[in-house]
Protein backbone atom coordinates (compact mmCIF):
# COMPACT_ATOMS: atom_id res chain seq x y z
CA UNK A 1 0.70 53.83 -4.08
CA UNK A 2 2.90 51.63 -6.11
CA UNK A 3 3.44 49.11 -3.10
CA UNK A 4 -0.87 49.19 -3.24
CA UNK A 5 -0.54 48.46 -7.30
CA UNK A 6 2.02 45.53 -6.70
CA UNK A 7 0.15 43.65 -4.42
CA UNK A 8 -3.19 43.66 -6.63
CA UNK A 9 -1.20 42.75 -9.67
CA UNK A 10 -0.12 39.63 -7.86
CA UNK A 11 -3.54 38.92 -6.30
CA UNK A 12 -4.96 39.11 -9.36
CA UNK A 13 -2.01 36.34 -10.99
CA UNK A 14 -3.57 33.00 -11.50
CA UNK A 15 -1.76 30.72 -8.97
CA UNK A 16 0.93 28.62 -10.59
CA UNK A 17 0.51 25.26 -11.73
CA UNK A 18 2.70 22.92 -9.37
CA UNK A 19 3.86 19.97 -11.73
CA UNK A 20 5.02 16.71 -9.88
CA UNK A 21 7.38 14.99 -11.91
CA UNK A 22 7.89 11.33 -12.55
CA UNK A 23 10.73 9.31 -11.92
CA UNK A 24 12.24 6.30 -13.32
CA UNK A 25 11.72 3.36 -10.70
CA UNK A 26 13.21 -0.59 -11.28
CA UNK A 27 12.09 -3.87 -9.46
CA UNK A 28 14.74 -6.10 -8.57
CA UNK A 29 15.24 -9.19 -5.70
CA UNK A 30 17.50 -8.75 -3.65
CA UNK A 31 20.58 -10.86 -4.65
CA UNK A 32 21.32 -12.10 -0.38
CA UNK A 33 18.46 -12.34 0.47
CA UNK A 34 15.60 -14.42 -0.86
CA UNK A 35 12.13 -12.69 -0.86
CA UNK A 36 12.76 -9.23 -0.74
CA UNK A 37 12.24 -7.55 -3.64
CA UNK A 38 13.21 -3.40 -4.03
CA UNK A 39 11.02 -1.02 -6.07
CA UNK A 40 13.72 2.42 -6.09
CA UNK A 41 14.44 4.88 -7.68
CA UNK A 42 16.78 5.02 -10.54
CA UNK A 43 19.97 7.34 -9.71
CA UNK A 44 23.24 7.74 -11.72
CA UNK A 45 24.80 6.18 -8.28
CA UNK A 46 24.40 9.60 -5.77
CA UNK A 47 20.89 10.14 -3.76
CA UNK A 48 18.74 12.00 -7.10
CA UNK A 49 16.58 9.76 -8.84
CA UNK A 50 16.10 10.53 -12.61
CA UNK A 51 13.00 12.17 -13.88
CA UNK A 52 10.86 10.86 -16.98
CA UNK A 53 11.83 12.92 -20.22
CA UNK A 54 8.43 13.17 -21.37
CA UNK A 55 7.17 13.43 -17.80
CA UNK A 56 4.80 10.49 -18.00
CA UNK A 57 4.77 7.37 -15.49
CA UNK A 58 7.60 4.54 -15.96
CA UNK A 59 5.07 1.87 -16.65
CA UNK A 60 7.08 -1.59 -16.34
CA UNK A 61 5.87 -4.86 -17.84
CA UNK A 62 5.29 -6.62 -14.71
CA UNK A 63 3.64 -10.30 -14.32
CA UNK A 64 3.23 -11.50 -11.00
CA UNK A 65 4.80 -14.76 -12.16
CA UNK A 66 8.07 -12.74 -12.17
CA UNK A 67 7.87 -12.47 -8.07
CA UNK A 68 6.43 -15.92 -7.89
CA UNK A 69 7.58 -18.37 -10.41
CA UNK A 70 5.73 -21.09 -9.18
CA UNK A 71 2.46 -19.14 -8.18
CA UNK A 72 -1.92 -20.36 -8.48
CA UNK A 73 -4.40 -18.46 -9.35
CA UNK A 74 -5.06 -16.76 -6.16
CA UNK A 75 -2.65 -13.35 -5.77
CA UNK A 76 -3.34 -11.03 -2.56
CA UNK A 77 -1.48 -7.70 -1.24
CA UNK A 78 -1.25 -6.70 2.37
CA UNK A 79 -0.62 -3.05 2.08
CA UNK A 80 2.38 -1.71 5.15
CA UNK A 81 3.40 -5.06 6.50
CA UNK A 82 5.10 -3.92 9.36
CA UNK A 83 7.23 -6.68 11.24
CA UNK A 84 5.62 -9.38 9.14
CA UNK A 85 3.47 -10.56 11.77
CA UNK A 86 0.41 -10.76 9.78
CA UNK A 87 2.17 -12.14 6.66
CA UNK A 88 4.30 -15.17 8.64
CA UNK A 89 0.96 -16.64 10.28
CA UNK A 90 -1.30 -15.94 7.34
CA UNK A 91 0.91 -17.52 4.37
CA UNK A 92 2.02 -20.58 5.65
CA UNK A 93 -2.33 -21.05 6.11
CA UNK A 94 -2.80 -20.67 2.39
CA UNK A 95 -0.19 -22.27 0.64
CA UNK A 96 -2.60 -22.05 -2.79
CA UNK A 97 -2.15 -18.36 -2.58
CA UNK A 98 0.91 -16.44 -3.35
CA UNK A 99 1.01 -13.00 -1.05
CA UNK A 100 2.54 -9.97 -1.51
CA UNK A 101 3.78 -7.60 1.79
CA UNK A 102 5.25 -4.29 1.44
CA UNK A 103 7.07 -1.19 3.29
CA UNK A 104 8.18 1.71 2.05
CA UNK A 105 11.24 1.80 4.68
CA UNK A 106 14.44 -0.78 3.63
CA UNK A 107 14.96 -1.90 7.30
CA UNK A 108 10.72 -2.50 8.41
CA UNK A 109 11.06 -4.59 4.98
CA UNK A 110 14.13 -6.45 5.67
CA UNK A 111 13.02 -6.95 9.11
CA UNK A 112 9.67 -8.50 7.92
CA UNK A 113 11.50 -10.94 5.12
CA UNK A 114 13.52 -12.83 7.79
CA UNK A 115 10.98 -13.06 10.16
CA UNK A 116 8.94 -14.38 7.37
CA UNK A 117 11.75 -16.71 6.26
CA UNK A 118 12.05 -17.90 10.02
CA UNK A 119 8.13 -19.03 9.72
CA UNK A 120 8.52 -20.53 6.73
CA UNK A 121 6.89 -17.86 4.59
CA UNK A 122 8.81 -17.45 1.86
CA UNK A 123 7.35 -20.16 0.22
CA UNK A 124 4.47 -18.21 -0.94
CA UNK A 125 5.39 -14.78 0.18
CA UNK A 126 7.57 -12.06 -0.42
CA UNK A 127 7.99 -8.38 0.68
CA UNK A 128 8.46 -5.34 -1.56
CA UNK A 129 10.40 -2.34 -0.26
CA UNK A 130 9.43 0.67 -2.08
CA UNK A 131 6.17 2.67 -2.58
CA UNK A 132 3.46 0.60 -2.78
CA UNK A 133 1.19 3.14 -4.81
CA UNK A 134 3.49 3.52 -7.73
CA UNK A 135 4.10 -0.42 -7.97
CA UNK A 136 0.03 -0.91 -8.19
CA UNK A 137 0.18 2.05 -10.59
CA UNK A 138 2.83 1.39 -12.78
CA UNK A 139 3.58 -2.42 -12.71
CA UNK A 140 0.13 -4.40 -11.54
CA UNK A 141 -1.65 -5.23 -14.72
CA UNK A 142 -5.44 -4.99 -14.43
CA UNK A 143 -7.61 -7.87 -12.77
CA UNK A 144 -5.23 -9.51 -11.09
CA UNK A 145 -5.25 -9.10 -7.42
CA UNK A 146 -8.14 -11.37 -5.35
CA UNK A 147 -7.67 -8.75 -1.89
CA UNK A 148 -6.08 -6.37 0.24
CA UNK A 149 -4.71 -6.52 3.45
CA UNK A 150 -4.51 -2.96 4.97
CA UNK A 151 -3.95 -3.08 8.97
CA UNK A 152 -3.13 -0.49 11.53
CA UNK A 153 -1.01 2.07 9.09
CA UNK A 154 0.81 5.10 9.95
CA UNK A 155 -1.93 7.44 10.52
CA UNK A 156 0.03 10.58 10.08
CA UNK A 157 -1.69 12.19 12.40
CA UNK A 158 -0.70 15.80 12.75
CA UNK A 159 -3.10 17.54 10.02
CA UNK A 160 -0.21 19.17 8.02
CA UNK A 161 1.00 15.42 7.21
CA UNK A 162 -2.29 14.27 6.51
CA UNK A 163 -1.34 13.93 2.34
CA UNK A 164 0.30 11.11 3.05
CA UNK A 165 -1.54 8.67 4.17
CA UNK A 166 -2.58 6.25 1.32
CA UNK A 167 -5.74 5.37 2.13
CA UNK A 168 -7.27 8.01 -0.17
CA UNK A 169 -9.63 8.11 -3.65
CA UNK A 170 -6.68 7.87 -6.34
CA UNK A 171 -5.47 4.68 -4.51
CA UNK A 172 -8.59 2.80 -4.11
CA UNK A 173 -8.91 3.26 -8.03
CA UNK A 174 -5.08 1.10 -8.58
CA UNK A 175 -6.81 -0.78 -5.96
CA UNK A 176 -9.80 -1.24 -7.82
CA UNK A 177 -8.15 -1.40 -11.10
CA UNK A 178 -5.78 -4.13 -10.67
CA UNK A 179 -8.78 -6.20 -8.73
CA UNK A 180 -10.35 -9.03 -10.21
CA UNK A 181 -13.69 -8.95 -11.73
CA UNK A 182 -16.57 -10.06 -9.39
CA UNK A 183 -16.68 -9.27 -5.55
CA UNK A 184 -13.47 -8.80 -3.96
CA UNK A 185 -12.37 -8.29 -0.21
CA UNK A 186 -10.59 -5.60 1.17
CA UNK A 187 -9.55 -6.32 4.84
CA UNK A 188 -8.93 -2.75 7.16
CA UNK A 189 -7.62 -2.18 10.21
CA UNK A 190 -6.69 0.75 12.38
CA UNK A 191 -6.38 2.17 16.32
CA UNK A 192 -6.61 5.71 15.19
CA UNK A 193 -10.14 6.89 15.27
CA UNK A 194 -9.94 10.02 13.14
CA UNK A 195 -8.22 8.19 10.28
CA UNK A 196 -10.71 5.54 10.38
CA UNK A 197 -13.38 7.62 10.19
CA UNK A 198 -12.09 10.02 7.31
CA UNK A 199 -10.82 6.09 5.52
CA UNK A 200 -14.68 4.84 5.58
CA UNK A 201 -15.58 7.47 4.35
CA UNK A 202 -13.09 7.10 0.96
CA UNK A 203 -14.62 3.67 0.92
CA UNK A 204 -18.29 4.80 1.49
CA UNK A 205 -18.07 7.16 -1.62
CA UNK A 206 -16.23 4.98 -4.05
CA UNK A 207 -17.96 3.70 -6.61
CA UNK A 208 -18.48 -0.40 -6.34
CA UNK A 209 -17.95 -0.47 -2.73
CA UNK A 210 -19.39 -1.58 0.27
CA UNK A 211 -18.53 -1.98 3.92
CA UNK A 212 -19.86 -5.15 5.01
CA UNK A 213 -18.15 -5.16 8.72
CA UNK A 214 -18.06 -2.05 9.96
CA UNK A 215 -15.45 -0.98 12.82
CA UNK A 216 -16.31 -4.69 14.76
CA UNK A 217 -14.93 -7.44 12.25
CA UNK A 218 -12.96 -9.97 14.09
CA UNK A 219 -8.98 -10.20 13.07
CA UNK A 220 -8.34 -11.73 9.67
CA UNK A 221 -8.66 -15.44 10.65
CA UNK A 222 -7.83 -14.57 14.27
CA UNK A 223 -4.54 -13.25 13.33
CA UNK A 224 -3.27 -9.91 15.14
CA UNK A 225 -0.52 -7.81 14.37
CA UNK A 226 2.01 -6.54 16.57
CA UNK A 227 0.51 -3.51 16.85
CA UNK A 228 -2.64 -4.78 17.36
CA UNK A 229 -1.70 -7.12 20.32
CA UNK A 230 0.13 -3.96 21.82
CA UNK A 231 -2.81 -1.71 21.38
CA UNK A 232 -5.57 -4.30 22.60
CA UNK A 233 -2.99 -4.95 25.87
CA UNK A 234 -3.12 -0.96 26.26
CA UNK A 235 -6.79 -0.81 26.28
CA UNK A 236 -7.20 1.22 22.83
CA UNK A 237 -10.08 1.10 20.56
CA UNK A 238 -9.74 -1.21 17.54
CA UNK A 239 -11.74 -0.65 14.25
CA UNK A 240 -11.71 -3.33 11.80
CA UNK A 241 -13.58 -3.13 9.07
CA UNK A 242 -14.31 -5.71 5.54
CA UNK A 243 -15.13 -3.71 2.73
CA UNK A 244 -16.33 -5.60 -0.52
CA UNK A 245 -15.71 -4.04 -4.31
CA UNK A 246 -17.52 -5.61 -6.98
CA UNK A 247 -17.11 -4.75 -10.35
């Protein structure tokens, strides 16, 4: 009988609040080598990072002119860069526009900044190592971006895993957020059917956009990524899509 009243005591216990803390997080180049900028946590020197006092985000006063002194008016973002393969074709096409890679993991980054550097890159491109959410969150100020690059991501695809892919409503609003006003482009690209389909339809209910390409736009100005070229060569599916935000 008393087992019987425990349990519907605790069934009847509102379910506790789970509180994700914030973290102090600093953007610095690296000092050898040119291009590769790291957005970490901050740690007394061992593994822990250090949590906000107050809890609240650690907004920093960013200006893209910090990561590109000498920068135009056009600023894009290729969300998970990979090798670089996109990045060292596409940048040394648009020297007018400075361009932005990133990877969460130090040696994908590191990879991608010298074979950037090798292709002459660097010029107008750099790659941030660090978590590309909190950096649109907390340093992008608002209408500043003119598009997105997002191509063949990890799709996480065992369902338990499934929170963390990025390509979900409370990062299409940084992404809308720090996008310039007027219609802006927003280039996606994936093998992995499932994602796409749940990713379209993040884009299909967010407010301001629309897919103008859907799953059969050609590769960003003919340009493939390593994955892609190993994935075509294996006979996989491709979706691409070109989704448009106004606002």
């Amino acid at each position: 009988m008393a087992n019987e009243e425990a349990l519907n005591e605790s069934e009847e216990k509102e379910p506790k609040e789970v509180v994700i803390p914030e973290f102090y997080r600093d953007l610095k180049e690296d000092p050898e080598s040119k291009g590769l900028w790291h957005y970490v946590f901050r740690t007394h020197g061992d593994r822990k990072p250090i949590a906000t006092p107050d809890g609240l985000p650690h907004k920093l006063d960013f200006n893209w002119k910090d990561m590109f002194p000498n920068m135009g008016n056009r600023v894009e973002v290729e969300i998970g860069s990979g090798k670089g393969g996109f990045l060292s074709e596409y940048a040394p096409k648009h020297p007018d526009t400075v361009i932005m890679g990133s990877e969460w993991d130090y040696t994908w980054a590191k990879f991608a900044q010298r074979k950037m550097d090798k292709a002459g890159a660097l010029a107008n491109a750099t790659m941030l190592r660090g978590d590309v959410f909190f950096f649109l969150r907390d340093c992008v100020k608002d209408n500043t971006v003119d598009a997105f690059h997002m191509y063949f991501p990890d799709p996480w695809p065992k369902e338990r895993h499934h929170k963390n892919r990025l390509l979900r409503p409370d990062f299409l609003v940084e992404v809308a957020r720090v996008l310039k006003p007027g219609k802006r482009i927003f280039y996606w690209g994936t093998d992995h059917q499932e994602y796409n389909e749940v990713a379209l339809e993040v884009f299909d209910n967010f407010k301001g956009c629309k897919i103008l390409e859907r799953n059969t736009a050609e590769p960003t100005e003919g340009i493939m990524t390593g994955f892609e070229k190993k994935y075509r060569k294996e006979g996989r599916p491709i979706y691409r899509s070109v989704v448009e935000f106004e606002k």
